[in-house]
Protein backbone atom coordinates (compact mmCIF):
# COMPACT_ATOMS: atom_id res chain seq x y z
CA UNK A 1 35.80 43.86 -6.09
CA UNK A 2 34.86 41.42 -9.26
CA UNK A 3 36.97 39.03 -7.24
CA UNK A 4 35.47 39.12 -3.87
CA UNK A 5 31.97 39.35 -5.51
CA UNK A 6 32.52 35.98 -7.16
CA UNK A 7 34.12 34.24 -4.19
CA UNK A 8 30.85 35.11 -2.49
CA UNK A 9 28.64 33.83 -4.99
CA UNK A 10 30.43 30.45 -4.94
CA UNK A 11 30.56 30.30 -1.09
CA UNK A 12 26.67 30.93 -1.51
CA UNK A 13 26.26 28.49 -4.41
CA UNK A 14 27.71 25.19 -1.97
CA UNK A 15 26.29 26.27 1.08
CA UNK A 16 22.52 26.09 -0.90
CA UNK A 17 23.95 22.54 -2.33
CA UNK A 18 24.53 21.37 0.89
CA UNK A 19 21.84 21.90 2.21
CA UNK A 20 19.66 20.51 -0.94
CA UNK A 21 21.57 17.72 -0.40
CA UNK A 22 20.89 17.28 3.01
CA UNK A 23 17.06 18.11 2.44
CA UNK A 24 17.09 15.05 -0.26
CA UNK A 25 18.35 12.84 2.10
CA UNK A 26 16.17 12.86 4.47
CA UNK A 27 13.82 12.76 1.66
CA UNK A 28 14.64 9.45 0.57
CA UNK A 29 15.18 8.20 4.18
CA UNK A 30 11.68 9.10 4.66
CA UNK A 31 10.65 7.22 1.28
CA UNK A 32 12.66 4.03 2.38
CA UNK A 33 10.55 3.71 5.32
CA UNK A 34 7.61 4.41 4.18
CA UNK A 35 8.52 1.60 1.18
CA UNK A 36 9.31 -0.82 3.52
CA UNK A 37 6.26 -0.31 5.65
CA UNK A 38 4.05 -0.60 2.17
CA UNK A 39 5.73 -4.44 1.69
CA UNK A 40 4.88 -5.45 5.24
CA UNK A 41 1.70 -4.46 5.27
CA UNK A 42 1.44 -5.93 1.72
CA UNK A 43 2.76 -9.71 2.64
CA UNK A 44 0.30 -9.63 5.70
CA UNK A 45 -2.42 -8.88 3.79
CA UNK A 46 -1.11 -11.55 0.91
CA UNK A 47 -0.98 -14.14 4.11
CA UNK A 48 -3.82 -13.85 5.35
CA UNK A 49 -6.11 -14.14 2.17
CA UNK A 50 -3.70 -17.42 1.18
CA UNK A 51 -4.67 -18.64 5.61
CA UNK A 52 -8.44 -17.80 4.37
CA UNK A 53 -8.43 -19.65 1.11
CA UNK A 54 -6.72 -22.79 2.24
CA UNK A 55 -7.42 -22.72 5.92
CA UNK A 56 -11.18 -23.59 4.32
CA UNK A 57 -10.33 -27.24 3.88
C-alpha cells in the first residue's frame, strides 16, 4: 500500500511540473513579444525626435 501510495504521489508530482513548465513557457513567450514590441516602438520614437531635431536645418 506504502508502495502504490508513493508511486502516486510521484506520478502527481511530474504531471504538476509539466504543466508549470508548460505554463512558464508561454509565460516567457508572451514576455518576448511584448519585449520586442517595447524596442520597436522605442527606436520609432528615438527616430523621429532625431528627423525633428535635424530635419530643422
Amino acid at each position: 500500500m506504502q508502495k502504490k501510495l508513493t508511486r502516486l504521489l510521484m506520478l502527481f508530482i511530474v504531471l504538476i511540473s509539466f504543466s508549470s513548465c508548460s505554463i512558464i513557457e508561454g509565460i516567457f513567450k508572451a514576455g518576448v513579444g511584448v519585449g520586442i514590441f517595447i524596442v520597436v516602438a522605442v527606436l520609432a520614437i528615438l527616430i523621429f525626435i532625431i528627423s525633428k531635431i535635424f530635419g530643422r536645418k
